[in-house]
C-alpha atoms as a PDB file:
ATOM      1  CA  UNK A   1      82.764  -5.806 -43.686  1.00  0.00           C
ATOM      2  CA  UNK A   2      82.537  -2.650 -45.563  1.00  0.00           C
ATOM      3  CA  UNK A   3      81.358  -1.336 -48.872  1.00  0.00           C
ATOM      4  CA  UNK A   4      83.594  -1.907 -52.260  1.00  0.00           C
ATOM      5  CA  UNK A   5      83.753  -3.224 -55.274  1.00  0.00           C
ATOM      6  CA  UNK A   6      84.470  -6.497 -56.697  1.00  0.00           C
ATOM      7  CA  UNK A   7      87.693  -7.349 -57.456  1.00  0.00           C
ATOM      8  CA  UNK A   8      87.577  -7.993 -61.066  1.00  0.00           C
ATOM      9  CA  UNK A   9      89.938 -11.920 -60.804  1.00  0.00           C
ATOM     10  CA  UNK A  10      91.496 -13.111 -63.532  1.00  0.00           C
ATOM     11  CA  UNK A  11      91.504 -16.475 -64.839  1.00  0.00           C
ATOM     12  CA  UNK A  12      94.758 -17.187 -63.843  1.00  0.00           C
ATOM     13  CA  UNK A  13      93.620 -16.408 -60.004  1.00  0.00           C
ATOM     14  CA  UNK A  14      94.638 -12.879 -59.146  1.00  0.00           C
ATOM     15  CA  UNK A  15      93.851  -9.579 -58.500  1.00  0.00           C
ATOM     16  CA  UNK A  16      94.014  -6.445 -60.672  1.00  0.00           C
ATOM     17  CA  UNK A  17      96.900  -4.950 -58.464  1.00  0.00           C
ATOM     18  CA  UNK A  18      98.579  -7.996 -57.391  1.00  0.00           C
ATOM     19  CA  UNK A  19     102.128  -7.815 -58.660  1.00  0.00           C
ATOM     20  CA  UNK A  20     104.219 -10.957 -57.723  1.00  0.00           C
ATOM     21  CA  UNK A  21     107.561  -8.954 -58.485  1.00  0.00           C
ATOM     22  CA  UNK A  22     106.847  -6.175 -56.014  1.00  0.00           C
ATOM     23  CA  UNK A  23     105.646  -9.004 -53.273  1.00  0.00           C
ATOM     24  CA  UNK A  24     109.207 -10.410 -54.208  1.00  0.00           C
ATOM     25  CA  UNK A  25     110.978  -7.800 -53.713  1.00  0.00           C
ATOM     26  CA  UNK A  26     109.555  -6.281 -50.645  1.00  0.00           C
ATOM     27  CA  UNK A  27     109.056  -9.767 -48.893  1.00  0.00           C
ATOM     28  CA  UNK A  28     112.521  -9.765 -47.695  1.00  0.00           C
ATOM     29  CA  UNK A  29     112.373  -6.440 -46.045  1.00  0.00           C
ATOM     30  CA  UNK A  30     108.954  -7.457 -44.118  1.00  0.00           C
ATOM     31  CA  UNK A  31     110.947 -11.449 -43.662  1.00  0.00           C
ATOM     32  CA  UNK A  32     114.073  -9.808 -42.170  1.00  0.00           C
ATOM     33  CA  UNK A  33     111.433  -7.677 -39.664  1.00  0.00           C
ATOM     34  CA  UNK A  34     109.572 -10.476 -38.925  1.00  0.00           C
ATOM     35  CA  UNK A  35     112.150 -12.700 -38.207  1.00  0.00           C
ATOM     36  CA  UNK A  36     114.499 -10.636 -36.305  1.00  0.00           C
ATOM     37  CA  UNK A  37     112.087  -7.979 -34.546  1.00  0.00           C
ATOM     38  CA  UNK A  38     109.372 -10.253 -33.808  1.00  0.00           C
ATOM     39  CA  UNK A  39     111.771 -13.186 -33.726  1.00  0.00           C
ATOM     40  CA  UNK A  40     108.183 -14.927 -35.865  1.00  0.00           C
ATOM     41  CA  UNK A  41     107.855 -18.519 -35.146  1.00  0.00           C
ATOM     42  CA  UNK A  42     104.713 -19.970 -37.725  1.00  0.00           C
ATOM     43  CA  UNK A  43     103.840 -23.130 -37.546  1.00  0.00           C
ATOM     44  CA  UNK A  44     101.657 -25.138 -39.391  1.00  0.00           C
ATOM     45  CA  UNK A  45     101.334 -23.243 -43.092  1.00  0.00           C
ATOM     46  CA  UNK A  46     101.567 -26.452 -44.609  1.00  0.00           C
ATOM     47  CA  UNK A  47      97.857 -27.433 -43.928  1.00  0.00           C
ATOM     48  CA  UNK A  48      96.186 -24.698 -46.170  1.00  0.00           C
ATOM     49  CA  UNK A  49      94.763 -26.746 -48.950  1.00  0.00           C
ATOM     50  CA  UNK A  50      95.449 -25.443 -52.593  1.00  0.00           C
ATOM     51  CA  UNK A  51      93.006 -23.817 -54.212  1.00  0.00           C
ATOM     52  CA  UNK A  52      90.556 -21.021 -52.655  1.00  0.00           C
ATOM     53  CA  UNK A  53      90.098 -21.443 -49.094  1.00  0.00           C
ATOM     54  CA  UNK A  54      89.326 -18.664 -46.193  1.00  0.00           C
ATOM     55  CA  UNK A  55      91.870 -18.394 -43.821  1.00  0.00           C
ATOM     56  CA  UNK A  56      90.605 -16.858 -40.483  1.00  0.00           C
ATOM     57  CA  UNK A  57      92.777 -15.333 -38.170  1.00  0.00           C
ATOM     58  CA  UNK A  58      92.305 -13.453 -34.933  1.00  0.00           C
ATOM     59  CA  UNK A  59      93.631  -9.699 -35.248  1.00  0.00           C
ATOM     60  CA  UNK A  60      95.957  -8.143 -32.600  1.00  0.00           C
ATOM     61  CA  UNK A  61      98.598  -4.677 -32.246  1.00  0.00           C
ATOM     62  CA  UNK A  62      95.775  -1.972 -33.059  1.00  0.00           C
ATOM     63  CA  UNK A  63      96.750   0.537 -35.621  1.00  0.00           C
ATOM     64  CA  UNK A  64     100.691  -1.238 -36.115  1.00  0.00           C
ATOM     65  CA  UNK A  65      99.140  -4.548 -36.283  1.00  0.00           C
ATOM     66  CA  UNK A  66     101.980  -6.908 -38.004  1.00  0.00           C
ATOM     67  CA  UNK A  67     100.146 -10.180 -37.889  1.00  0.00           C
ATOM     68  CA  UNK A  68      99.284  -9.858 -41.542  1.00  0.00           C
ATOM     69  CA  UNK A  69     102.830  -9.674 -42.790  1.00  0.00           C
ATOM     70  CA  UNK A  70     103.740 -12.606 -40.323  1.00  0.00           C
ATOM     71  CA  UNK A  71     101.395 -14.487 -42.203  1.00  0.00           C
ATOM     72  CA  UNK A  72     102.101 -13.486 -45.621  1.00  0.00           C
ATOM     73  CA  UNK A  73     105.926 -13.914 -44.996  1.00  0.00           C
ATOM     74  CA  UNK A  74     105.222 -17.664 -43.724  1.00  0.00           C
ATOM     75  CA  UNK A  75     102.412 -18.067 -47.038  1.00  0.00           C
ATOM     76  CA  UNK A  76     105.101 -17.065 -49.465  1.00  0.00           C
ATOM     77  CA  UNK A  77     107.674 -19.125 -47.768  1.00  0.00           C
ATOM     78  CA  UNK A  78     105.942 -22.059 -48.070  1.00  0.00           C
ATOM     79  CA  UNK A  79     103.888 -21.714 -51.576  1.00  0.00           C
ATOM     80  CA  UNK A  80     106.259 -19.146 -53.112  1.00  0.00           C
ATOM     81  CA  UNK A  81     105.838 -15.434 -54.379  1.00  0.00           C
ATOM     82  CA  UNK A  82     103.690 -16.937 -57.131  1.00  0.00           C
ATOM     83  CA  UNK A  83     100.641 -17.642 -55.481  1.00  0.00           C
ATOM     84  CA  UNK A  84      98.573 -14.865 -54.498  1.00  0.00           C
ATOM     85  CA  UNK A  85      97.077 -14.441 -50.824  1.00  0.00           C
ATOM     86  CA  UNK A  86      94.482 -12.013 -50.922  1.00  0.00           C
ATOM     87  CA  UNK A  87      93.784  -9.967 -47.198  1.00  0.00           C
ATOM     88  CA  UNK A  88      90.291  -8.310 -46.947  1.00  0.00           C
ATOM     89  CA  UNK A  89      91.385  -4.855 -45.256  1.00  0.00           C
ATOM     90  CA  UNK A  90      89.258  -1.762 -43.842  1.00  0.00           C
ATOM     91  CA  UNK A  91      88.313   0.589 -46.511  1.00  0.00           C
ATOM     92  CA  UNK A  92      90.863   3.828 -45.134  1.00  0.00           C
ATOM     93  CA  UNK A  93      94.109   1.806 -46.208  1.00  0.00           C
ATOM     94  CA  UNK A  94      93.229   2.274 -49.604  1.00  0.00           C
ATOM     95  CA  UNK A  95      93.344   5.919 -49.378  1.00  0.00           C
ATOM     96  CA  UNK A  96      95.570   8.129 -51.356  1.00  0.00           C
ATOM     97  CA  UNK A  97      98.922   5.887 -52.718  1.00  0.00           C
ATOM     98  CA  UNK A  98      97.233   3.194 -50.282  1.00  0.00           C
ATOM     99  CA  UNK A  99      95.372   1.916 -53.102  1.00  0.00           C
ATOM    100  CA  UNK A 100      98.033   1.425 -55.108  1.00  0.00           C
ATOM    101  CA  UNK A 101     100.830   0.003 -52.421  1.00  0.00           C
ATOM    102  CA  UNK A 102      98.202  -2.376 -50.838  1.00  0.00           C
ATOM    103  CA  UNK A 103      96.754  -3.524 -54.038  1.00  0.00           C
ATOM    104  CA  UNK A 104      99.942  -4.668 -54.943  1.00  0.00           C
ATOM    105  CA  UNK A 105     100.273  -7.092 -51.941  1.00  0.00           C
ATOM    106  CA  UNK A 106      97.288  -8.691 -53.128  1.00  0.00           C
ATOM    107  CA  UNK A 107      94.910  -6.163 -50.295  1.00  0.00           C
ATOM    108  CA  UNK A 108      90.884  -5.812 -51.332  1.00  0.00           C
ATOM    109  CA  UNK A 109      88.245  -3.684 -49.575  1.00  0.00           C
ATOM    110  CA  UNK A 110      86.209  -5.872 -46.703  1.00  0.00           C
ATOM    111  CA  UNK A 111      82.984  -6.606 -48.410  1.00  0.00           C
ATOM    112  CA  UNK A 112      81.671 -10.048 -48.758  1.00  0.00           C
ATOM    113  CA  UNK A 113      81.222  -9.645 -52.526  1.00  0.00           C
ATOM    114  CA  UNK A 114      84.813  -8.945 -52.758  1.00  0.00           C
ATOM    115  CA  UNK A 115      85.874 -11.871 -50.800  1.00  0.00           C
ATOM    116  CA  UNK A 116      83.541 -14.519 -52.457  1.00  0.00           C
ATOM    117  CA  UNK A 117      84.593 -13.377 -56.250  1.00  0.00           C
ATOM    118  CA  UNK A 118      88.231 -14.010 -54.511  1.00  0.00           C
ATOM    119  CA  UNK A 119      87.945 -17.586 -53.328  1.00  0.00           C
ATOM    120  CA  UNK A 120      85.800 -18.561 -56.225  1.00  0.00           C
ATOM    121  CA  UNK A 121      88.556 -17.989 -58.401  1.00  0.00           C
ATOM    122  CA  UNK A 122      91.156 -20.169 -56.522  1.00  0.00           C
ATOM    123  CA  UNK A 123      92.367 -17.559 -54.184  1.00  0.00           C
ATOM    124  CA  UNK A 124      93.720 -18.171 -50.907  1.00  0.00           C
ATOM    125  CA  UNK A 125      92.306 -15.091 -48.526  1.00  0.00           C
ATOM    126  CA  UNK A 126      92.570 -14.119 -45.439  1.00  0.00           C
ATOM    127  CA  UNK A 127      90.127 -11.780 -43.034  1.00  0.00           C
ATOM    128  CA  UNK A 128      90.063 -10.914 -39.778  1.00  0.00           C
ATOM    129  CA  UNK A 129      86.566 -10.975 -38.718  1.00  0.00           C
ATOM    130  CA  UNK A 130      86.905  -9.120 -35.246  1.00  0.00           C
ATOM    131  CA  UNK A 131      89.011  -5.998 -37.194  1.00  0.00           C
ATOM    132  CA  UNK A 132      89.382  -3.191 -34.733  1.00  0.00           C
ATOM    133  CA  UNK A 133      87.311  -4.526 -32.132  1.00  0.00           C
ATOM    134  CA  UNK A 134      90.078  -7.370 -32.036  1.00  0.00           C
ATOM    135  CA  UNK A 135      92.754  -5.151 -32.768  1.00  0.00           C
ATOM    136  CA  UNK A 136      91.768  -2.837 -30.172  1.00  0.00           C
ATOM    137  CA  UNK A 137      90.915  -5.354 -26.906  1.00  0.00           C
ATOM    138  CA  UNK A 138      92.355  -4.775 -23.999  1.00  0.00           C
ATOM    139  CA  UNK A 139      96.093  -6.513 -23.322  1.00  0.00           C
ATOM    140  CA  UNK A 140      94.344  -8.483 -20.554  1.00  0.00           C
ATOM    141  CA  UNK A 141      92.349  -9.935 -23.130  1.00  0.00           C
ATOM    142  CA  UNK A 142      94.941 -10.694 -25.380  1.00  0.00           C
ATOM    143  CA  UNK A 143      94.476 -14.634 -25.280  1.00  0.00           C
ATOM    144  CA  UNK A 144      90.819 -14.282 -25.674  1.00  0.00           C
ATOM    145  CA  UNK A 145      88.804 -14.653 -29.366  1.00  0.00           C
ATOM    146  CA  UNK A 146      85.998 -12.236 -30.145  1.00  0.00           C
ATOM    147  CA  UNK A 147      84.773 -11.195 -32.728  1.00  0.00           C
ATOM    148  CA  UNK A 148      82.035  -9.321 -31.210  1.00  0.00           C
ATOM    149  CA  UNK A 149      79.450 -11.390 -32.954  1.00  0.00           C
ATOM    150  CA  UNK A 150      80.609 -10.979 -36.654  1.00  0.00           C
ATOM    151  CA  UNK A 151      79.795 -14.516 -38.625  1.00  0.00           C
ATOM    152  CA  UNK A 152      79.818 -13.045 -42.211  1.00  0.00           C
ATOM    153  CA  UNK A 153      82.887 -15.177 -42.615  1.00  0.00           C
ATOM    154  CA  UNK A 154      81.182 -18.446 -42.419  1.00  0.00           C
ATOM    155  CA  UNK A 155      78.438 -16.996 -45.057  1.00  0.00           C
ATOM    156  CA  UNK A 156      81.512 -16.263 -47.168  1.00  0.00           C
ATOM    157  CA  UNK A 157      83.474 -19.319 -47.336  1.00  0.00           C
ATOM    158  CA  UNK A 158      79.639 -21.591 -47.484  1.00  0.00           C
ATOM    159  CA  UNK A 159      78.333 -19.222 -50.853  1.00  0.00           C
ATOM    160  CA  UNK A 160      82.190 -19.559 -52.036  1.00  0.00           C
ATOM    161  CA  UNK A 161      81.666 -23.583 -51.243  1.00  0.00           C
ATOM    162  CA  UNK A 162      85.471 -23.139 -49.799  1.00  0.00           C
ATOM    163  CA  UNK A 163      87.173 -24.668 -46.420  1.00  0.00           C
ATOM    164  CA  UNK A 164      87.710 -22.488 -43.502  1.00  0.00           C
ATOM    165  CA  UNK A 165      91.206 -22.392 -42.078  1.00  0.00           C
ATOM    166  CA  UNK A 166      91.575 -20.875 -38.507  1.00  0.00           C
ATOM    167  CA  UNK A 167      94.419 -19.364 -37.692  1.00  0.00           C
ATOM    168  CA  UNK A 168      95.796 -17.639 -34.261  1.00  0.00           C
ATOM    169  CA  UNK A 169      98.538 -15.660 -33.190  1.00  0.00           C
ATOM    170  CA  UNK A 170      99.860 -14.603 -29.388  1.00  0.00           C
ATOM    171  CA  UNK A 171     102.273 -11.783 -28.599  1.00  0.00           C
ATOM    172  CA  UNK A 172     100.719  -9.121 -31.013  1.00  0.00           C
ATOM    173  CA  UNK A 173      98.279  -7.620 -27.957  1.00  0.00           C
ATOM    174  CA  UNK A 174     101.978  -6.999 -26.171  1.00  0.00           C
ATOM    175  CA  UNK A 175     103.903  -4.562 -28.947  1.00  0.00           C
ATOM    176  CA  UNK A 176     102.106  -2.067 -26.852  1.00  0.00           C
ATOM    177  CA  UNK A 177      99.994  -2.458 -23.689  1.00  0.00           C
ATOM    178  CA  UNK A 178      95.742  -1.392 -23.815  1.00  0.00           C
ATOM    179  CA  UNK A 179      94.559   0.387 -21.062  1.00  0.00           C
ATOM    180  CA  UNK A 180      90.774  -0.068 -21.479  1.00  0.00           C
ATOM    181  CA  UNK A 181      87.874  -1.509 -23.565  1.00  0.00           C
ATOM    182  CA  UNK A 182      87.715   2.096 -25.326  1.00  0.00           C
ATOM    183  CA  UNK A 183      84.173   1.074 -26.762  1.00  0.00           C
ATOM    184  CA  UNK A 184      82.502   3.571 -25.048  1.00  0.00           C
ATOM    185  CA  UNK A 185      84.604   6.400 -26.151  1.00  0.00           C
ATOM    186  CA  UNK A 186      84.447   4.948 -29.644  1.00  0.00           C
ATOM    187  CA  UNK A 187      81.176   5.705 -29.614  1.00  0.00           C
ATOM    188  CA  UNK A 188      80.440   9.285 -28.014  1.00  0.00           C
ATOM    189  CA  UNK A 189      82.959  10.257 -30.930  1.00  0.00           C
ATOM    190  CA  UNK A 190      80.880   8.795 -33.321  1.00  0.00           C
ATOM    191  CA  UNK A 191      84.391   7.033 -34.746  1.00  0.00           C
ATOM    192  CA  UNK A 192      82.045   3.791 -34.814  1.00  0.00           C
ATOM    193  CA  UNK A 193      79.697   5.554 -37.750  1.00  0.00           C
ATOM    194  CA  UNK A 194      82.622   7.973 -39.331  1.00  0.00           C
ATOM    195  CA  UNK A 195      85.030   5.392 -39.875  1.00  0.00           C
ATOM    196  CA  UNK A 196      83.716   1.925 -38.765  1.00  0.00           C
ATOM    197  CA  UNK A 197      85.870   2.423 -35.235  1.00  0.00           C
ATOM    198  CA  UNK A 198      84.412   0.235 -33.113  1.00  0.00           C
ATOM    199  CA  UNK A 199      87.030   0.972 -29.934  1.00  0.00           C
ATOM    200  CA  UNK A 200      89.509   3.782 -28.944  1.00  0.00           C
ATOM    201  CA  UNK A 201      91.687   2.301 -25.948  1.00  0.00           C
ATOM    202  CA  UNK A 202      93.955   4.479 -23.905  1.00  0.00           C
ATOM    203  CA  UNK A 203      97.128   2.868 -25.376  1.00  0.00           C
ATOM    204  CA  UNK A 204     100.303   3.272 -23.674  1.00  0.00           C
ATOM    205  CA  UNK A 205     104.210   2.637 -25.708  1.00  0.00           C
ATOM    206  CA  UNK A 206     106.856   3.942 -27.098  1.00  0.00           C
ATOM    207  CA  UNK A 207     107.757   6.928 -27.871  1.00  0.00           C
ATOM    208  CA  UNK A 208     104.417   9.068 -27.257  1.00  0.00           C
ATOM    209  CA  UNK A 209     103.432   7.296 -23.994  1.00  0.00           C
ATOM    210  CA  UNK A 210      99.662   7.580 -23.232  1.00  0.00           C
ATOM    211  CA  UNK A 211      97.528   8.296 -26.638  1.00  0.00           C
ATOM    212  CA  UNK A 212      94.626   7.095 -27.996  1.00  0.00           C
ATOM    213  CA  UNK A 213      96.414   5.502 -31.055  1.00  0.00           C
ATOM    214  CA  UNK A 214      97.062   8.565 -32.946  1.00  0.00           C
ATOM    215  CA  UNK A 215     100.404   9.374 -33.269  1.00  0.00           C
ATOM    216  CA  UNK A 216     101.024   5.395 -33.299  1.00  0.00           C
ATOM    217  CA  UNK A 217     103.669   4.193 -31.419  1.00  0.00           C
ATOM    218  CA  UNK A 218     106.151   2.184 -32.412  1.00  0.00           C
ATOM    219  CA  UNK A 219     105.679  -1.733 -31.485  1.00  0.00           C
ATOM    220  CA  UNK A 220     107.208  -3.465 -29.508  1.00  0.00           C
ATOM    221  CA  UNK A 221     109.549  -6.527 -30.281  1.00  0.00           C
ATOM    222  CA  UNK A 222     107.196  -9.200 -28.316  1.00  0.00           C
ATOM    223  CA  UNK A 223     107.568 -12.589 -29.596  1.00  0.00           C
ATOM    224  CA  UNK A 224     104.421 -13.546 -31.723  1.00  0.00           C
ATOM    225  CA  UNK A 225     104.085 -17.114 -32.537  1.00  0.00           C
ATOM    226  CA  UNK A 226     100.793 -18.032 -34.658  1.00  0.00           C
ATOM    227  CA  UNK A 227      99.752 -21.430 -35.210  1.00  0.00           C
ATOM    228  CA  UNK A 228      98.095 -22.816 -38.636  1.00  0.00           C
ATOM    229  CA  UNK A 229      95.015 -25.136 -37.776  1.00  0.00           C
ATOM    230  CA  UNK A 230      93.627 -27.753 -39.672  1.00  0.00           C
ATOM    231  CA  UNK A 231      90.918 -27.143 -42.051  1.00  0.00           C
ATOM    232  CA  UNK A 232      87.141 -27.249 -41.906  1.00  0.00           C
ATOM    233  CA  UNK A 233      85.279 -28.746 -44.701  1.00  0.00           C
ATOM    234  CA  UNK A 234      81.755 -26.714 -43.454  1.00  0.00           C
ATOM    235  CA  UNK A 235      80.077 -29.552 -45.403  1.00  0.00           C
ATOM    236  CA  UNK A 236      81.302 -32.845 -44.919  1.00  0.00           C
ATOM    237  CA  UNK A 237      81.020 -31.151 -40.823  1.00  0.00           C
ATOM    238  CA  UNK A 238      77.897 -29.703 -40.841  1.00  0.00           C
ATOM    239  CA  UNK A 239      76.248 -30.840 -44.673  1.00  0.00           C
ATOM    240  CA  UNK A 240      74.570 -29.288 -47.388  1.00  0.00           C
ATOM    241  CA  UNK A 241      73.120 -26.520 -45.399  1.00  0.00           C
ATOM    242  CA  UNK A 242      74.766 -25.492 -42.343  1.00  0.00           C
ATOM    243  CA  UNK A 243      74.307 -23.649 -39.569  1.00  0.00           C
ATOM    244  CA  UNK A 244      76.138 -20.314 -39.341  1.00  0.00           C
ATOM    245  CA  UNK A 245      75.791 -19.519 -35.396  1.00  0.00           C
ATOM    246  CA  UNK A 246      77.270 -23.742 -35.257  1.00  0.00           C
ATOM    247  CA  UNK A 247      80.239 -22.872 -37.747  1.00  0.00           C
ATOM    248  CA  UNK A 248      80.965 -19.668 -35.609  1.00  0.00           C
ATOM    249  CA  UNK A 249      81.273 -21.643 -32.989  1.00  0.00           C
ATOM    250  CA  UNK A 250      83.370 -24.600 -33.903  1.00  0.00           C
ATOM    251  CA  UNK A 251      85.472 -22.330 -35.509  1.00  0.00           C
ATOM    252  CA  UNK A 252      86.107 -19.553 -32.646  1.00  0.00           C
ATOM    253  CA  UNK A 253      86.433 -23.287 -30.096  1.00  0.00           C
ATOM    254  CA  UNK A 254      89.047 -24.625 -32.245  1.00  0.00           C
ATOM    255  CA  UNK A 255      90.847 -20.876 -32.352  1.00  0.00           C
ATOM    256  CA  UNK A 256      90.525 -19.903 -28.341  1.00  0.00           C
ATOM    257  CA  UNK A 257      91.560 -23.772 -27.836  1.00  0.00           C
ATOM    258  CA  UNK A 258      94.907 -22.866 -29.816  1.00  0.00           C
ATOM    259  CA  UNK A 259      95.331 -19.811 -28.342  1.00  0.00           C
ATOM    260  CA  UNK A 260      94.776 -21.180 -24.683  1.00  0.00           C
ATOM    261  CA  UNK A 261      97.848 -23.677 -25.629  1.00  0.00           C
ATOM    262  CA  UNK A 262      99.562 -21.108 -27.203  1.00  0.00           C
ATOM    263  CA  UNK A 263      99.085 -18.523 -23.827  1.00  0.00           C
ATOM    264  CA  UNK A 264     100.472 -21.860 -21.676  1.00  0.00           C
ATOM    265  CA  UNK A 265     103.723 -22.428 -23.274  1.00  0.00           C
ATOM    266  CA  UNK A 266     104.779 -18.858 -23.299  1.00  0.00           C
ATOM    267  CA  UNK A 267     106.802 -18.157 -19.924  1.00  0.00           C
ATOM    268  CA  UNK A 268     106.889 -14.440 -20.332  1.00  0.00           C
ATOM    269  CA  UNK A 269     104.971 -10.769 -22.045  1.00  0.00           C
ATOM    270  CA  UNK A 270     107.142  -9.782 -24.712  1.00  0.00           C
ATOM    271  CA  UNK A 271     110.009 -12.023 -24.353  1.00  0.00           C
ATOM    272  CA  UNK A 272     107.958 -14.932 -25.339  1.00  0.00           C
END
């Protein structure tokens, strides 16, 4: 997670940004794209608990990565345009009219400070802890979790005294197809330490072919179904002071168990 302020909550549990009549208004665009592109199948919403609670998902499409509005079109169907659903985000979307736009949508820089102020004050929000390391894995590894060792989730939701609800999703790592690890490359750039780019994958789609994610090409309609797991009350599983390397792991178990079930029920890439 990266540097940023806290979001300064209200009492009434949102953001300073958050504007429910934009999210209504723009929900049916991303609901009709969801829907009808990515023919979006979510199941499960109906387990997130009110109240604050971290919702944990794994992360998948690289730089066009539509797993977040998947699972804020599925959140507002089921609780409504009313109730806020806060997404921890790399710092870079914020810049320029990013700030404004993704603020808006409920969107708050990745910093654990951030996050706990969030779910302290009721909010339902949702991180992806692998980020572009997730985002970025190779499309052979698209049914695997990792989140190359990052736990600062669990410390979140155990300071915020909030449930953890996992949450996976298959078909992203198939809107395009990644070549290679890209870590490596990553690194001799530097793009690790400029701008917290932790892989650059030889990507290949549609319409620029072979590029290393910039120009972005356009996903493609693969099926992505996620499923909703239940939640994990950290205490009443693991008591007053858990573990975090224990947490971690029941929680990425539970997640690569989903996604295993999720990778054997789907007869073909793309088509779903």
């Amino acid at each position: 997670m990266s540097e940023g302020e806290p979001p300064e909550v209200s009492a009434k549990g949102s953001t300073p940004g958050w504007d429910p009549e934009w999210v209504a208004r723009v929900m049916p665009v991303l609901r009709a794209v969801a829907k009808n592109y990515f023919r979006s199948e979510v199941r499960g919403m109906d387990k997130v608990p009110d109240g604050g609670v971290l919702l944990v998902s794994n992360h998948s499409g690289g730089i066009t990565a539509y797993d977040v509005p998947l699972i804020a079109v599925a959140f507002a169907d089921e609780f409504g345009a009313d109730r806020p659903l806060c997404t921890l985000a790399h710092d870079l979307i914020f810049l320029g009219a990013g700030d404004t736009i993704f603020s808006k949508f409920g969107f708050l820089k990745a910093h654990p400070r951030n996050a706990v102020a969030a779910l302290r004050d009721g909010l339902a929000t949702l991180v992806f802890p692998g980020g572009v390391w997730d985002a970025m894995r190779p499309t052979s590894e698209s049914t695997t979790i990792d989140f190359n060792g990052q736990k600062g989730y669990v410390r979140t939701a155990v300071e915020a005294g909030v449930p953890i609800v996992p949450i996976v999703t298959i078909g992203g790592q198939e809107t395009q197809l990644f070549l290679n690890d890209g870590a490596g490359l990553a690194k001799a750039l530097r793009l690790d330490k400029l701008m917290r780019a932790t892989r650059a994958p030889l990507i290949l789609g549609f319409p620029f072919g072979l590029t290393f994610g910039v120009p972005p090409n356009l996903p493609l309609p693969s099926k992505m179904v996620t499923q909703v797991l239940d939640p994990i009350d950290i205490t009443a599983e693991f008591g007053e002071n858990p573990d975090v390397d224990a947490v971690d792991e029941l929680v990425r178990t539970r997640m690569q168990d989903a996604l295993d079930e999720l990778a054997r029920n789907r007869r073909f890439p793309i088509i779903g």
